[in-house]
PDB file of N, CA and C in Angstrom:
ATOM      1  N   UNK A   1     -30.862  35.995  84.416  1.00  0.00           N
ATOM      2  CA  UNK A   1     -29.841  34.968  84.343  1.00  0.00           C
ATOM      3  C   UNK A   1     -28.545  35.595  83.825  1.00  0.00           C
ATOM      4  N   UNK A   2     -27.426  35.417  84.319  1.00  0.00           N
ATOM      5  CA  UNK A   2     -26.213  35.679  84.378  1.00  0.00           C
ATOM      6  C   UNK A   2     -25.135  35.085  83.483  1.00  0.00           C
ATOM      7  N   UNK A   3     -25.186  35.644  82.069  1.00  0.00           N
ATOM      8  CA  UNK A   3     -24.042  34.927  80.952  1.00  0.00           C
ATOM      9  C   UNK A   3     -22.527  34.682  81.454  1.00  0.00           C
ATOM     10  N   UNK A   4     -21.948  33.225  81.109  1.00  0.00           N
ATOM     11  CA  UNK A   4     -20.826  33.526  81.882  1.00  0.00           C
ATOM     12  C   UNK A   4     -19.882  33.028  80.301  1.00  0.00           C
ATOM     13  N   UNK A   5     -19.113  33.638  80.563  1.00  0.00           N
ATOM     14  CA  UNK A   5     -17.818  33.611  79.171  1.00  0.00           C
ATOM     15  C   UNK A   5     -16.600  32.622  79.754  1.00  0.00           C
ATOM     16  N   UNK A   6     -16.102  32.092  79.187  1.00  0.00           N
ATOM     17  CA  UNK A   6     -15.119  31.149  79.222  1.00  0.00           C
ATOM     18  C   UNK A   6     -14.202  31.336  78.236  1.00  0.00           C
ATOM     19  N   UNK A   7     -13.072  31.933  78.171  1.00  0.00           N
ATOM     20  CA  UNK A   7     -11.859  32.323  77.039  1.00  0.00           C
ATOM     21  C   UNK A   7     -10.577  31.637  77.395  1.00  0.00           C
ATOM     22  N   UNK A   8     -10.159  30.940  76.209  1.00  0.00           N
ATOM     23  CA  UNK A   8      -9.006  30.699  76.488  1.00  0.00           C
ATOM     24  C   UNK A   8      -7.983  30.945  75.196  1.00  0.00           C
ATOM     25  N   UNK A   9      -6.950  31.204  75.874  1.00  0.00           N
ATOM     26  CA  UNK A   9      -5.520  32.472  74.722  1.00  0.00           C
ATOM     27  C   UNK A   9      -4.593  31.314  74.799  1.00  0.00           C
ATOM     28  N   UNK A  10      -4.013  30.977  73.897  1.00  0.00           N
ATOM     29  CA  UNK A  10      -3.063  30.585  73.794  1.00  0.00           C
ATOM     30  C   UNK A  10      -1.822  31.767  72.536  1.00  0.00           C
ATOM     31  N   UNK A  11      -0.600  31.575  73.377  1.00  0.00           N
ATOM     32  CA  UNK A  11       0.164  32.401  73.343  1.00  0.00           C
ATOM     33  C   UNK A  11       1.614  32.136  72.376  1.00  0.00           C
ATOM     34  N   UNK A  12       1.278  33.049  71.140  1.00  0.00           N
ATOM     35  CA  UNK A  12       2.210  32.623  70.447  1.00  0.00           C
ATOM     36  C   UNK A  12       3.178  33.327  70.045  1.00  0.00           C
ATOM     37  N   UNK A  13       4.322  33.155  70.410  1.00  0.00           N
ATOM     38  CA  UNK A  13       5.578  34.460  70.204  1.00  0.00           C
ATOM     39  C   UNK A  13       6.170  34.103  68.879  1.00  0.00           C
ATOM     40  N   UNK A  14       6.872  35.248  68.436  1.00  0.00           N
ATOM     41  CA  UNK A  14       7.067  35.823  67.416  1.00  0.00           C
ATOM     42  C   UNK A  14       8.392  34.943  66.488  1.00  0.00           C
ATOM     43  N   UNK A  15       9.089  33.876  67.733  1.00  0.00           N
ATOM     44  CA  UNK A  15       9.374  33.062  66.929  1.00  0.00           C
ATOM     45  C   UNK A  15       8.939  32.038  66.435  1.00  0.00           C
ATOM     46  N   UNK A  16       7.455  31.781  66.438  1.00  0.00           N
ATOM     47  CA  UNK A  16       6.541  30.948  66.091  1.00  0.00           C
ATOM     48  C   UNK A  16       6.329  29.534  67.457  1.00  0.00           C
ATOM     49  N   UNK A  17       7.356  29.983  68.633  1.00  0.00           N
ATOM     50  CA  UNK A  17       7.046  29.003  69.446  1.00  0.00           C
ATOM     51  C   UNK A  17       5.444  29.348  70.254  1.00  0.00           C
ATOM     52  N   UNK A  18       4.957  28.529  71.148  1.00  0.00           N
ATOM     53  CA  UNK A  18       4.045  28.120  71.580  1.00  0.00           C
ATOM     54  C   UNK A  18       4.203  28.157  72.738  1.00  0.00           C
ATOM     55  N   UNK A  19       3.642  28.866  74.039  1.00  0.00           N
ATOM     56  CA  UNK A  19       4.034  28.817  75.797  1.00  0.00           C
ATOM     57  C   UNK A  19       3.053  27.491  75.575  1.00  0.00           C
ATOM     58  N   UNK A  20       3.327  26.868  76.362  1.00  0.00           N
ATOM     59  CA  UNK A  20       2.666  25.299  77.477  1.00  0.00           C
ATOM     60  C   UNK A  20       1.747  25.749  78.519  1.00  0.00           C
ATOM     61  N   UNK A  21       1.156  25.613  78.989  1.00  0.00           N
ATOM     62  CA  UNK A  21       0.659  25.235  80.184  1.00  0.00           C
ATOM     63  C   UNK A  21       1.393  25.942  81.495  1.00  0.00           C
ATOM     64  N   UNK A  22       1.151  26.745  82.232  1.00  0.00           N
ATOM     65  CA  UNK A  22       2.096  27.095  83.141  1.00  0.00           C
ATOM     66  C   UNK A  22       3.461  27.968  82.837  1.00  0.00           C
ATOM     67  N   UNK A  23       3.900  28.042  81.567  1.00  0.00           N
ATOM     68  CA  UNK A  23       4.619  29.037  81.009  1.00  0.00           C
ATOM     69  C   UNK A  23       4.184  30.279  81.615  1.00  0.00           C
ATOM     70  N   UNK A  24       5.205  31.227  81.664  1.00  0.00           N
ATOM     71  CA  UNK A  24       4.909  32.504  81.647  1.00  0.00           C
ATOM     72  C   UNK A  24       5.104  33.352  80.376  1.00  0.00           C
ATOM     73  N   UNK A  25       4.063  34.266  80.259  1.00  0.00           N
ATOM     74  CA  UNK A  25       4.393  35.011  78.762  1.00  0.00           C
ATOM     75  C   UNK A  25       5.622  36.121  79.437  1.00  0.00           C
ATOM     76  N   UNK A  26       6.537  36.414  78.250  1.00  0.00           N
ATOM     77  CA  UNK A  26       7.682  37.044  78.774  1.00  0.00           C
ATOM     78  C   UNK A  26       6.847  38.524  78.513  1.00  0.00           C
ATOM     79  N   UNK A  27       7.219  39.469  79.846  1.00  0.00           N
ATOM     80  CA  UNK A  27       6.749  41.106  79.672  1.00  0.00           C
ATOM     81  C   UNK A  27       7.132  41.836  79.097  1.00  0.00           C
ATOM     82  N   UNK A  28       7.210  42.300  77.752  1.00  0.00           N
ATOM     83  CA  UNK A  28       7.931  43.462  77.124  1.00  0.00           C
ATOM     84  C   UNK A  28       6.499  44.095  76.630  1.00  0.00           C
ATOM     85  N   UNK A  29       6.889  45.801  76.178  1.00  0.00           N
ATOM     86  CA  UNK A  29       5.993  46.950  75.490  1.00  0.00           C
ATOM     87  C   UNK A  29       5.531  46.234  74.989  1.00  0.00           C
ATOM     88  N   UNK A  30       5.447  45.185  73.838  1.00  0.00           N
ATOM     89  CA  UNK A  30       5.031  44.751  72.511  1.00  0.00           C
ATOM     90  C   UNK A  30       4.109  43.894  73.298  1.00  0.00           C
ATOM     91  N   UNK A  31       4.040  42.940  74.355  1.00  0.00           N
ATOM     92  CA  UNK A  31       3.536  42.074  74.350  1.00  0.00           C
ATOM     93  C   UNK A  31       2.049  42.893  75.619  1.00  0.00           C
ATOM     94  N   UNK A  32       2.506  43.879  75.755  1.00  0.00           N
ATOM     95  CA  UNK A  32       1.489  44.670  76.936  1.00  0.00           C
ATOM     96  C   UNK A  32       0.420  45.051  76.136  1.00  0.00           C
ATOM     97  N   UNK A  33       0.633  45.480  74.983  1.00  0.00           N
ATOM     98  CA  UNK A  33       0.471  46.668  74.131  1.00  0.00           C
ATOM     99  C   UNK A  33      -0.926  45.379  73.090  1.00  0.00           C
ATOM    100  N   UNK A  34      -0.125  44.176  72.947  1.00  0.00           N
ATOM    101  CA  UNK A  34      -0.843  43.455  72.617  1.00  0.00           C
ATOM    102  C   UNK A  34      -2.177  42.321  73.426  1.00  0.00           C
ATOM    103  N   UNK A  35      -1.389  42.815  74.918  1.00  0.00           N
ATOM    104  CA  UNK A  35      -2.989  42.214  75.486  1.00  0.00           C
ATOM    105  C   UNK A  35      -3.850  43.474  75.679  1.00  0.00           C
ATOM    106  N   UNK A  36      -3.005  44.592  75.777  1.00  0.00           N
ATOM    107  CA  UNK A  36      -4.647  45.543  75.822  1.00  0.00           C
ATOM    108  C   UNK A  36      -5.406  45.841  74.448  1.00  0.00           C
ATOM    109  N   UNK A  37      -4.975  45.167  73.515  1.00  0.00           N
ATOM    110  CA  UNK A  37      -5.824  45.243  72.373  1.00  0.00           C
ATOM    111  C   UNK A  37      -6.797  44.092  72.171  1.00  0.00           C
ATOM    112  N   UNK A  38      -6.043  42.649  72.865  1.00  0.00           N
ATOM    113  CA  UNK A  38      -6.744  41.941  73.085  1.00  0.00           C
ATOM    114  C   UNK A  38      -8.633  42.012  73.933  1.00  0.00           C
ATOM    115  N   UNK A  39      -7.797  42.742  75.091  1.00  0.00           N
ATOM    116  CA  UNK A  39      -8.779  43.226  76.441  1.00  0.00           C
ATOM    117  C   UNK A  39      -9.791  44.158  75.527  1.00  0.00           C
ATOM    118  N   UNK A  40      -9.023  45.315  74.723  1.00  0.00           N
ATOM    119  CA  UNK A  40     -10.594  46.251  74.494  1.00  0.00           C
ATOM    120  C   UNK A  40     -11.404  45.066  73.839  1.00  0.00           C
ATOM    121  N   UNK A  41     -10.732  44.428  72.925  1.00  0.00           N
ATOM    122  CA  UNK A  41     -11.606  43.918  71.670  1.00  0.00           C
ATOM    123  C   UNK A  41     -12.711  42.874  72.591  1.00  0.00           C
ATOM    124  N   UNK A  42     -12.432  42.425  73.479  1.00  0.00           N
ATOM    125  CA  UNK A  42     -13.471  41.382  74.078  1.00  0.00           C
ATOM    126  C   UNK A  42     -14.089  42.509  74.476  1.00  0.00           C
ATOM    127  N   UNK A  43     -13.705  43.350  75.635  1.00  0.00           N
ATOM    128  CA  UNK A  43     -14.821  44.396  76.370  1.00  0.00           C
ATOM    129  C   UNK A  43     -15.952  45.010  75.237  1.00  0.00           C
ATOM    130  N   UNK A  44     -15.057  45.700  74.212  1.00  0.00           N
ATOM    131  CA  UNK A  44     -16.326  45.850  73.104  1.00  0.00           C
ATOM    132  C   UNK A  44     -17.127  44.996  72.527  1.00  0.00           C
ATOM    133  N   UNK A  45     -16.805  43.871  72.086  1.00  0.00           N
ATOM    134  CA  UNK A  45     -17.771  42.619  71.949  1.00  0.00           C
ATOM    135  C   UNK A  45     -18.613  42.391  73.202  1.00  0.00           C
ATOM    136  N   UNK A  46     -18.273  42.249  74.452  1.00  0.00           N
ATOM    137  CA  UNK A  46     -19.259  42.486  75.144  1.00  0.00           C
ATOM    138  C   UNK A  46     -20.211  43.589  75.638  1.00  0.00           C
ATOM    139  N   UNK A  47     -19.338  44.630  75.411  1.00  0.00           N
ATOM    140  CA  UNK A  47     -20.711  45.913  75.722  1.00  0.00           C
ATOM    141  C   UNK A  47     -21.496  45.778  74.361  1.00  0.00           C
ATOM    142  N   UNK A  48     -21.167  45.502  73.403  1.00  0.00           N
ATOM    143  CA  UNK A  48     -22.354  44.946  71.700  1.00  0.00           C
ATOM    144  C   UNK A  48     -23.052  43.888  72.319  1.00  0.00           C
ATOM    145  N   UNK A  49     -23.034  42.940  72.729  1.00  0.00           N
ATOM    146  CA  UNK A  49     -23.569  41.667  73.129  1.00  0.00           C
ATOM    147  C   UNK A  49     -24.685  42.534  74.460  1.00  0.00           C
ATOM    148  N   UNK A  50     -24.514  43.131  75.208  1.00  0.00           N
ATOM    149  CA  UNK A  50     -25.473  43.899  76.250  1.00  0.00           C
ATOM    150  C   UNK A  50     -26.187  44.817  75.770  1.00  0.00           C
ATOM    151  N   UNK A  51     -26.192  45.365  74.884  1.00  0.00           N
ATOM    152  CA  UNK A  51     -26.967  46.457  73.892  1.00  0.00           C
ATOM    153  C   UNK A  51     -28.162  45.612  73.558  1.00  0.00           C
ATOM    154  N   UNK A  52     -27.487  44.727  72.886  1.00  0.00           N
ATOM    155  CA  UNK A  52     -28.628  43.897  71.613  1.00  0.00           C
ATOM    156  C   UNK A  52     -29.826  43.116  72.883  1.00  0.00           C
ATOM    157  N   UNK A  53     -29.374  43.081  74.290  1.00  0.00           N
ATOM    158  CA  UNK A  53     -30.705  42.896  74.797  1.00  0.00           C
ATOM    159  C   UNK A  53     -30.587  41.466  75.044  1.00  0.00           C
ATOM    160  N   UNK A  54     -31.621  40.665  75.477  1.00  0.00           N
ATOM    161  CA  UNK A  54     -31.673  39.362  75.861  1.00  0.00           C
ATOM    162  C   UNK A  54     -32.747  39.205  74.288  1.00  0.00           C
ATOM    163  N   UNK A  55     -31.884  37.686  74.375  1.00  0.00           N
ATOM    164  CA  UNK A  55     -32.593  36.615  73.153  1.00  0.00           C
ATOM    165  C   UNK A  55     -33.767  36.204  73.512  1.00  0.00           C
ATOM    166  N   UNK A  56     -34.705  36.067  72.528  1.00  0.00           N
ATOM    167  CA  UNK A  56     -35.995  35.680  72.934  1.00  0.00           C
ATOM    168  C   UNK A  56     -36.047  34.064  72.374  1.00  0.00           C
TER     169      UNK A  56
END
């Protein structure tokens, strides 16, 4: 059986505003830099979560 993940980000810039729905996050270094830290940190939580094996 096939685990399926469901994530949802909400996006908060640095002047404390909040994107909506359909917003686009604006592209700069800082904000790239901060989804690939986002990205490892789930990928490593999931390669830990595939190690530990199926729940009995």
């Amino acid at each position: 059986m096939t685990e399926r993940y469901e994530f949802h980000f909400r996006h908060i810039l640095k002047d404390g505003t909040i994107l909506k729905d359909g917003e686009k996050l604006p592209v700069t270094p800082a904000s790239r830099a901060a989804f690939a830290r986002a990205l490892s940190i789930l990928l490593e939580a999931r390669r830990k979560k595939q190690e530990q094996g199926p729940v009995a």
